[in-house]
N, C-alpha and C. Protein backbone atom coordinates (compact mmCIF):
# COMPACT_ATOMS: atom_id res chain seq x y z
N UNK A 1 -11.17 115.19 -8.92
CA UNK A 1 -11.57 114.92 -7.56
C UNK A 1 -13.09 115.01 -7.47
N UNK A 2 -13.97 114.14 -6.91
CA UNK A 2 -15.04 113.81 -6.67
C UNK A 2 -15.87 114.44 -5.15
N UNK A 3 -16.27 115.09 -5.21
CA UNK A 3 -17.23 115.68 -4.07
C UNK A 3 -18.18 115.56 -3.69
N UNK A 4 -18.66 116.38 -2.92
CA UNK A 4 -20.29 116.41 -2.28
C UNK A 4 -20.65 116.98 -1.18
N UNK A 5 -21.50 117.35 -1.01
CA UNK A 5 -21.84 118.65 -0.22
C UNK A 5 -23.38 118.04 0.46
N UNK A 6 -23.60 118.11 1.85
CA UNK A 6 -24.55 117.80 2.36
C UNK A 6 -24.69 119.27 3.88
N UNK A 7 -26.33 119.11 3.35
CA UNK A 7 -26.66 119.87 4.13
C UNK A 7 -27.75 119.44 5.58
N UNK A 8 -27.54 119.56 6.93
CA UNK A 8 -28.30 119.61 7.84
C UNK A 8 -28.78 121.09 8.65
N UNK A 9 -29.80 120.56 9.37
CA UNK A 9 -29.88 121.57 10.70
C UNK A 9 -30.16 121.42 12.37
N UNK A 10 -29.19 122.21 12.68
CA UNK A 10 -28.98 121.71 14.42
C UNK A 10 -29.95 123.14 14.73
N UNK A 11 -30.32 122.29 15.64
CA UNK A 11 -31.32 123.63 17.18
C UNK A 11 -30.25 123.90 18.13
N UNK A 12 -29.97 124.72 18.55
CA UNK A 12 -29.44 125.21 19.71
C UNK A 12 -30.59 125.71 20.97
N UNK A 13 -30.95 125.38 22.24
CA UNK A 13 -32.01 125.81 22.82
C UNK A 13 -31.49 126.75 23.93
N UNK A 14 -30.03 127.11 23.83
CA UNK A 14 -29.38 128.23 24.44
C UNK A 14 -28.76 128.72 23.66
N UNK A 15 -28.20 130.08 23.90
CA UNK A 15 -27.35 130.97 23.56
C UNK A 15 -25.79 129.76 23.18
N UNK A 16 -25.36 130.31 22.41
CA UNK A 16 -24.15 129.52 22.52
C UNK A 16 -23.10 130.40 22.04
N UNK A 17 -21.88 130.17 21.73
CA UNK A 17 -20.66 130.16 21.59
C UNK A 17 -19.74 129.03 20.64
N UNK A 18 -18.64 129.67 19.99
CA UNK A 18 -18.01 129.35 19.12
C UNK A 18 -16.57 129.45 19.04
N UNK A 19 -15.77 128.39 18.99
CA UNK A 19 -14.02 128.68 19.44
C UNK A 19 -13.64 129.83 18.06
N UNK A 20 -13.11 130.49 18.21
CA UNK A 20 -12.49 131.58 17.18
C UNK A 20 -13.73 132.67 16.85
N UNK A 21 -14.33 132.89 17.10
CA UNK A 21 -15.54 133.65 16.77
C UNK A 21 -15.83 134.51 18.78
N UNK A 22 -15.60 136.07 18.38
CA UNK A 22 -15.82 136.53 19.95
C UNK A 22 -17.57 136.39 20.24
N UNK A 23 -18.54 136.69 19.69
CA UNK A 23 -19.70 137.25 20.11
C UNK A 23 -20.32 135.66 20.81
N UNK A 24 -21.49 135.76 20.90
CA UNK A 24 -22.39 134.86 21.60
C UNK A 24 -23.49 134.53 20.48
N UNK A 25 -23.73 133.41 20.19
CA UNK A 25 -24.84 133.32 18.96
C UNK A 25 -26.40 132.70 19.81
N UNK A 26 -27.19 133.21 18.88
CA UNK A 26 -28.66 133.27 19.70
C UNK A 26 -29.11 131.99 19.52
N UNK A 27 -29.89 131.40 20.16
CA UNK A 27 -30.84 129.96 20.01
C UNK A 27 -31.47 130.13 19.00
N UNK A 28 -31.69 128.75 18.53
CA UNK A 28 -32.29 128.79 17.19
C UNK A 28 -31.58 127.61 16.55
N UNK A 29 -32.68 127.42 15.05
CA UNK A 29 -32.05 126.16 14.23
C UNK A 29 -31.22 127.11 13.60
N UNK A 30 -30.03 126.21 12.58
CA UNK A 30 -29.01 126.59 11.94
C UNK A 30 -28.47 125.59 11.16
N UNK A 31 -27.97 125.92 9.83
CA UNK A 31 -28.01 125.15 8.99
C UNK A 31 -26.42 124.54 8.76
N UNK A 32 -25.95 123.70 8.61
CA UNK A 32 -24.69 122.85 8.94
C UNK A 32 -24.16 122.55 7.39
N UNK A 33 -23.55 122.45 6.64
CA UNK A 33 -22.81 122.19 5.75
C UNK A 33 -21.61 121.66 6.08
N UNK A 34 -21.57 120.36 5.27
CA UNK A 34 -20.49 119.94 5.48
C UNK A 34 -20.15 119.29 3.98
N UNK A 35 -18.48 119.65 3.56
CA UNK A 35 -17.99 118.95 2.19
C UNK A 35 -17.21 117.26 2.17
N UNK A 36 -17.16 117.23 1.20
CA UNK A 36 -16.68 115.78 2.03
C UNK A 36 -15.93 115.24 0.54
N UNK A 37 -15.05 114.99 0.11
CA UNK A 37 -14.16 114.40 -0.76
C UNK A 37 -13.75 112.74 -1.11
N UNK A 38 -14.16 112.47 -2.44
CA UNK A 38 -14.00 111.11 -2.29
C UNK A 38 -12.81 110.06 -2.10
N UNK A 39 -12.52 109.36 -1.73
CA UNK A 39 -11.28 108.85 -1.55
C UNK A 39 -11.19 107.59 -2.38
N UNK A 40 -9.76 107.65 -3.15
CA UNK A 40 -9.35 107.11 -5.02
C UNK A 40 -8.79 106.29 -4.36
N UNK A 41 -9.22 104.84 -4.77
CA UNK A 41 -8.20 103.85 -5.18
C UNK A 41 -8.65 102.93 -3.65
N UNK A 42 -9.91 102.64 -3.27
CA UNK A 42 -10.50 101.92 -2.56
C UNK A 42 -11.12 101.07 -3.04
N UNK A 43 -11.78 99.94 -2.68
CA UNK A 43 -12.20 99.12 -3.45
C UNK A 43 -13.96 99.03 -3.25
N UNK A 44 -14.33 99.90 -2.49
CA UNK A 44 -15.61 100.78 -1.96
C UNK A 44 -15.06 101.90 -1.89
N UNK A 45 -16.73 103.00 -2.30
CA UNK A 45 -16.90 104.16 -2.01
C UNK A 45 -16.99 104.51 -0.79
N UNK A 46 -15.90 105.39 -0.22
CA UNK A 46 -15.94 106.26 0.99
C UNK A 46 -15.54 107.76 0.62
N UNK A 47 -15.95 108.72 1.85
CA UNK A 47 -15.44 109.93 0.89
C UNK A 47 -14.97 110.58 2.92
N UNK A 48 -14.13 111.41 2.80
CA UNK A 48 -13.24 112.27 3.98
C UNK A 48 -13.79 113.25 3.65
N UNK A 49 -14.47 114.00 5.36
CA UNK A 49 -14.63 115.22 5.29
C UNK A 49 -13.91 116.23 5.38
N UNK A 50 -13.70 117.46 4.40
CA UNK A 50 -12.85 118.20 4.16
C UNK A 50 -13.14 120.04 4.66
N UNK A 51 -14.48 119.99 5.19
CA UNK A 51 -14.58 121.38 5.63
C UNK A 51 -16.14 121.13 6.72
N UNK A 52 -16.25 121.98 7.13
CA UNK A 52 -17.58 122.07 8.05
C UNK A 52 -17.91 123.50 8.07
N UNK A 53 -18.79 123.66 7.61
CA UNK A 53 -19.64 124.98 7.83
C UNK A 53 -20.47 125.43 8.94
N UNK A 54 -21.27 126.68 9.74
CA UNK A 54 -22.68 127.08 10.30
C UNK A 54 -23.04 128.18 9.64
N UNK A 55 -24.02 128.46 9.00
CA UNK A 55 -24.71 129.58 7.99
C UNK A 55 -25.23 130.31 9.48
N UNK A 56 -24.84 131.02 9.86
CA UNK A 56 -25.28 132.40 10.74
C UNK A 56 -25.89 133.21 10.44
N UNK A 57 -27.22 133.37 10.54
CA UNK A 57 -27.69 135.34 10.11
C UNK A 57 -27.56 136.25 11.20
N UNK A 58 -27.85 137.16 10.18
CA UNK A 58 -27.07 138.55 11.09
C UNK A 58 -28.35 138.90 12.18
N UNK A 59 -27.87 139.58 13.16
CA UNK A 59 -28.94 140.24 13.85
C UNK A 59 -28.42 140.73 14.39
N UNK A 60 -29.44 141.90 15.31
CA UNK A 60 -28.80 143.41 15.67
C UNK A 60 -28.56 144.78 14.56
N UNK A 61 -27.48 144.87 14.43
CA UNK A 61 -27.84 145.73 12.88
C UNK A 61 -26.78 145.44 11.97
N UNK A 62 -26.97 143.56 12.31
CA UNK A 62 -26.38 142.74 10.85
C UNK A 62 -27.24 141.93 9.97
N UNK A 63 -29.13 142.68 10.71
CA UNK A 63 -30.18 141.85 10.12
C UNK A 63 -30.25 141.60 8.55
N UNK A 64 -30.55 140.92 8.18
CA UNK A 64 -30.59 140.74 6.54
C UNK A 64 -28.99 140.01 5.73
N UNK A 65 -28.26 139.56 7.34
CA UNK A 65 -26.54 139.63 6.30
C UNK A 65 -26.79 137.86 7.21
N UNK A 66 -26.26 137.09 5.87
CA UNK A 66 -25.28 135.80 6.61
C UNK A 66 -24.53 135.62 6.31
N UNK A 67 -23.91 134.96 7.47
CA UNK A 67 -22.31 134.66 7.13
C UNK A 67 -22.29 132.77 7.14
N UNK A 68 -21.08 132.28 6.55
CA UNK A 68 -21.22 130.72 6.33
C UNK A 68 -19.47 131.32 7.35
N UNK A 69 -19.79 130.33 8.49
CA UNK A 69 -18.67 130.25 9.50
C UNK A 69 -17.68 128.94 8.89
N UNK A 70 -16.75 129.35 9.02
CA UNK A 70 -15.89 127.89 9.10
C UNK A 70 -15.78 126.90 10.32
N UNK A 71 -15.94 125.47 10.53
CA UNK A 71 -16.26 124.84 12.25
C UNK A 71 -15.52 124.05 11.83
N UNK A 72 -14.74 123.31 13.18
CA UNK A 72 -14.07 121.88 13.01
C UNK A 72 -15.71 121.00 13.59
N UNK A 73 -15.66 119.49 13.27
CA UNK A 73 -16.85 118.74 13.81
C UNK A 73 -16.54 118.72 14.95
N UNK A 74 -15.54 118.69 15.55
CA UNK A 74 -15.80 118.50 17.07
C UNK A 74 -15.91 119.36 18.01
N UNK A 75 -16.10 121.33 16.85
CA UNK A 75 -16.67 122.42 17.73
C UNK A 75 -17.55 122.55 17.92
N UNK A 76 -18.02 121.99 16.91
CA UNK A 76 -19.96 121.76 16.37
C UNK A 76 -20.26 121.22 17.56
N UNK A 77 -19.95 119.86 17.70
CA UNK A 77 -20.22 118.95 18.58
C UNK A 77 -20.40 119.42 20.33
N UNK A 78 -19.16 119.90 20.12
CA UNK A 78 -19.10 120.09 21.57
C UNK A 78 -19.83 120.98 22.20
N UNK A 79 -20.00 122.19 21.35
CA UNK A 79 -21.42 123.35 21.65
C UNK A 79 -22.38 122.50 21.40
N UNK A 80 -22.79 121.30 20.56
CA UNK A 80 -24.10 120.59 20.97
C UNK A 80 -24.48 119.79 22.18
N UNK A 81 -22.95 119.53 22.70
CA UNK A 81 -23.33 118.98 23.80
C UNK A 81 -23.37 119.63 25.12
N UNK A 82 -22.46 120.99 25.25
CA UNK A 82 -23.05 122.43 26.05
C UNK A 82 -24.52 122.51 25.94
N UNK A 83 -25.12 122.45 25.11
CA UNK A 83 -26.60 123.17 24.57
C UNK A 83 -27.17 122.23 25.55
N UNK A 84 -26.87 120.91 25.14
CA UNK A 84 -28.10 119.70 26.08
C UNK A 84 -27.26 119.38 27.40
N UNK A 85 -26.55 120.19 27.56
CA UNK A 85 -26.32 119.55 28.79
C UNK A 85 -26.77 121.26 29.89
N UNK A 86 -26.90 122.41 29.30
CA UNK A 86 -27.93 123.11 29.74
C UNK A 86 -29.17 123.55 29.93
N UNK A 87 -29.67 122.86 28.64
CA UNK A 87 -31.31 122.71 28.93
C UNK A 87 -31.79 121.12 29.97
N UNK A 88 -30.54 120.38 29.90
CA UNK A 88 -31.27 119.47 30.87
C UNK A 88 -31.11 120.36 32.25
N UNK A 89 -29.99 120.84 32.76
CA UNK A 89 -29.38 121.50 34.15
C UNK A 89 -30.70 122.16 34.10
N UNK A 90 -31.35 123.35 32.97
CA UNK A 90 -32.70 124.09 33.04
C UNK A 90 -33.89 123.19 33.68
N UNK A 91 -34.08 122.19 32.66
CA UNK A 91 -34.75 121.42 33.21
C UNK A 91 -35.51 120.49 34.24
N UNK A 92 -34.34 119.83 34.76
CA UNK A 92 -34.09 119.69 35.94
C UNK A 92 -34.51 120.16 37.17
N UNK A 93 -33.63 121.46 37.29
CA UNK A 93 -33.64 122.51 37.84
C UNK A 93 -35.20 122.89 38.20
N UNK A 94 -35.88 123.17 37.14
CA UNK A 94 -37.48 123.92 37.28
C UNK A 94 -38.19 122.77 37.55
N UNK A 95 -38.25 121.78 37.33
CA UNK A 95 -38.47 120.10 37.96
C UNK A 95 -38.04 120.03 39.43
N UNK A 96 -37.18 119.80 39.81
CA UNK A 96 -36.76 120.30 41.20
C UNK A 96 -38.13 121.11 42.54
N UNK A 97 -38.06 122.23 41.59
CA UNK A 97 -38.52 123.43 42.27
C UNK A 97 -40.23 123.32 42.28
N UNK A 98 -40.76 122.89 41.12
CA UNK A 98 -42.03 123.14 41.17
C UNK A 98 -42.98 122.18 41.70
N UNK A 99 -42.60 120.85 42.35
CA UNK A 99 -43.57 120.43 43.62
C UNK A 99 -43.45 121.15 44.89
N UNK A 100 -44.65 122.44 44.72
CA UNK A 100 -44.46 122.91 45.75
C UNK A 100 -46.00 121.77 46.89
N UNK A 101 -46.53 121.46 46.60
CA UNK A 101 -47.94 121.39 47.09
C UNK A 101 -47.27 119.90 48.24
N UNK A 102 -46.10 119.60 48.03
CA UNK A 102 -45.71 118.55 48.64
C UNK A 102 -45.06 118.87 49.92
N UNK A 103 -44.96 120.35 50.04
CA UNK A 103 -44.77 120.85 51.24
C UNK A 103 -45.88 121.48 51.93
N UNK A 104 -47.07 121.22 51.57
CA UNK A 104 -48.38 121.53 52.34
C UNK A 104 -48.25 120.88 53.56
C-alpha cells in the first residue's frame, strides 16, 4: 500500500473547540496532518484520505508536551468556519461602534 503524508497550518483567531476533546484550545497557528492512501487499479493516480491530525501543545502545566489529536475534515472545517465567522461578528461589531465623531 502506497502513502503519503502532508503537512499544513491553520490560524485560529479565537479560542476554539473540538468535538470529542472537553477543554477549549487557545488561538494560534497549528499544524494539520493529514494521511492519505493510494487507490490500486485506476487508470490515474488518486489517493483517499485515511486519517486527519491537529498537533496541539501543551499549556498551563502541560507546557513543553504535544499531543497529535485525531480530527474528522469536516471538524477541522467546521471550527474553521466558527473561527471566521467570529472574528468577522468581532469585526464588524468594533466597525459598527467606532464612528463616533458622526454623532457630533
Amino acid at each position: 500500500m502506497n502513502t503519503r503524508s502532508t503537512r499544513s497550518t491553520v490560524t485560529f483567531l479565537n479560542p476554539f473547540s473540538l468535538p470529542g476533546y472537553p477543554e477549549d484550545l487557545p488561538a494560534g497557528d497549528y499544524e494539520v496532518l493529514v494521511e492519505e492512501e493510494l487507490l490500486q487499479g485506476l487508470s490515474f493516480e488518486a489517493y483517499r484520505r485515511t486519517a486527519t491530525y491537529l498537533t496541539v501543545r501543551g499549556s498551563g502545566g502541560h507546557v513543553g508536551r504535544t499531543e497529535i489529536r485525531a480530527i474528522s475534515k469536516s471538524d477541522l472545517e467546521e471550527a474553521l468556519s466558527r473561527d471566521r465567522a467570529a472574528t468577522e461578528k468581532n469585526n464588524n461589531g468594533e466597525a459598527a461602534l467606532s464612528p463616533q465623531e458622526d454623532l457630533k
